[in-house]
C-alpha atoms as a PDB file:
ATOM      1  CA  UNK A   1     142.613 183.989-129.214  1.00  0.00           C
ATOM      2  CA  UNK A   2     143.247 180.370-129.556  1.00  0.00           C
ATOM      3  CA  UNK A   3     139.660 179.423-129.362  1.00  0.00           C
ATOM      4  CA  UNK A   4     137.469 178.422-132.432  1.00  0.00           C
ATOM      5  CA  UNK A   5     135.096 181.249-133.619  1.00  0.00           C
ATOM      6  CA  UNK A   6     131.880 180.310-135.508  1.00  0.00           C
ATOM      7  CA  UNK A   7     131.644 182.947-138.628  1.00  0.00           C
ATOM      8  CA  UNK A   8     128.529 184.763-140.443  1.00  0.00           C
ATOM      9  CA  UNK A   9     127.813 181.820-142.869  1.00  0.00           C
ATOM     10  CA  UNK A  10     127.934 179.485-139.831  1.00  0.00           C
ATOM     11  CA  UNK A  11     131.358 177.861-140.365  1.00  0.00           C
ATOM     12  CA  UNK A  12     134.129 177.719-138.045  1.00  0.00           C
ATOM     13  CA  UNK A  13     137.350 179.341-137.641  1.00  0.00           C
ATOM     14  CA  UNK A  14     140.111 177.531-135.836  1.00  0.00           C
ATOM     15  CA  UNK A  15     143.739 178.365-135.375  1.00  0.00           C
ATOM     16  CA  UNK A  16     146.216 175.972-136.154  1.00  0.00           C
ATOM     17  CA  UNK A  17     150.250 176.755-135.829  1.00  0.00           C
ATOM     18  CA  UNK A  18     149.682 180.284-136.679  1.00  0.00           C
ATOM     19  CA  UNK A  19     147.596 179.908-139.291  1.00  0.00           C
ATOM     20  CA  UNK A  20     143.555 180.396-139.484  1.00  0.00           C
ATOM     21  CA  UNK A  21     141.231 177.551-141.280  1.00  0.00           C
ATOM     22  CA  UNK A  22     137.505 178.322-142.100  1.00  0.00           C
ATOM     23  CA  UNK A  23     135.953 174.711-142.677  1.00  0.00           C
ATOM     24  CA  UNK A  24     131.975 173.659-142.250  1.00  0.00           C
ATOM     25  CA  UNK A  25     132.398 171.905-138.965  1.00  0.00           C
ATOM     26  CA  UNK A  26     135.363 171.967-137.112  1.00  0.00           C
ATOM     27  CA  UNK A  27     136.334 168.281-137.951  1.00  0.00           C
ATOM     28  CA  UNK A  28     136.463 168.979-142.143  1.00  0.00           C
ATOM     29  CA  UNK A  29     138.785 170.092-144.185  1.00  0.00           C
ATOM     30  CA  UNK A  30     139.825 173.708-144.695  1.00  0.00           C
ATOM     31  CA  UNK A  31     137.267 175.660-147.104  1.00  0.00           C
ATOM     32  CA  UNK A  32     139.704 179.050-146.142  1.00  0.00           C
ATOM     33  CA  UNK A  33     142.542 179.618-144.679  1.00  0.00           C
ATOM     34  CA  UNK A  34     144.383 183.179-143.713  1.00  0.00           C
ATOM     35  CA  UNK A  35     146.429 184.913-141.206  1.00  0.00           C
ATOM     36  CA  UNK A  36     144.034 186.553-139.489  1.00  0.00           C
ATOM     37  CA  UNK A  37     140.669 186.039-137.994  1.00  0.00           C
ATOM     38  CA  UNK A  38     139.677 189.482-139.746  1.00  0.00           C
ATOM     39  CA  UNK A  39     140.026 187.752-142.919  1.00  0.00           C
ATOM     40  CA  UNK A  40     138.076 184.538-142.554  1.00  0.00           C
ATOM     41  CA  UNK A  41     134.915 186.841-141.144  1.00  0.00           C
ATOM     42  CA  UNK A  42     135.601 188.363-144.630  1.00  0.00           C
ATOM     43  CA  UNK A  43     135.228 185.694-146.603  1.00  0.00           C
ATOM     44  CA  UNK A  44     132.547 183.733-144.785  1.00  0.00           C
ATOM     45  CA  UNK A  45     130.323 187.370-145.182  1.00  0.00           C
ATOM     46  CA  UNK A  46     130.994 187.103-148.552  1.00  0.00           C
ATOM     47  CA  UNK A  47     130.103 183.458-149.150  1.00  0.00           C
ATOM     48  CA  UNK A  48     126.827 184.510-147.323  1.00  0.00           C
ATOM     49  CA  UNK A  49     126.355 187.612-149.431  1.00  0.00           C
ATOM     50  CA  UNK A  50     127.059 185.368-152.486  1.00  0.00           C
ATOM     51  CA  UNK A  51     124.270 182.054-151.189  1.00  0.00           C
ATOM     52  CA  UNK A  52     121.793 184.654-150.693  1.00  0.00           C
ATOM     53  CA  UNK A  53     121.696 185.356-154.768  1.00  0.00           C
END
């Protein structure tokens, strides 16, 4: 999967040379970034868990 994925907190996941980037919009800079899309749902749940507080 090559395409960008938009995440629970309503940022975006794109995949660059390997390599996934969570950032706000997919022009900004990376807030995120992991090997696996897996990973980036994690964290954006977690930022979303963490806003609601």
């Amino acid at each position: 999967m090559n395409t960008p994925s938009v995440l629970a907190n309503g940022m975006w996941a794109n995949r660059w040379n390997m390599i996934w980037r969570v950032t706000e919009d997919r022009d900004k800079r990376a807030r995120f970034v992991a090997v696996h899309l897996d990973e980036c749902r994690r964290w954006a749940g977690a930022q979303l868990r963490n806003s609601k507080h």
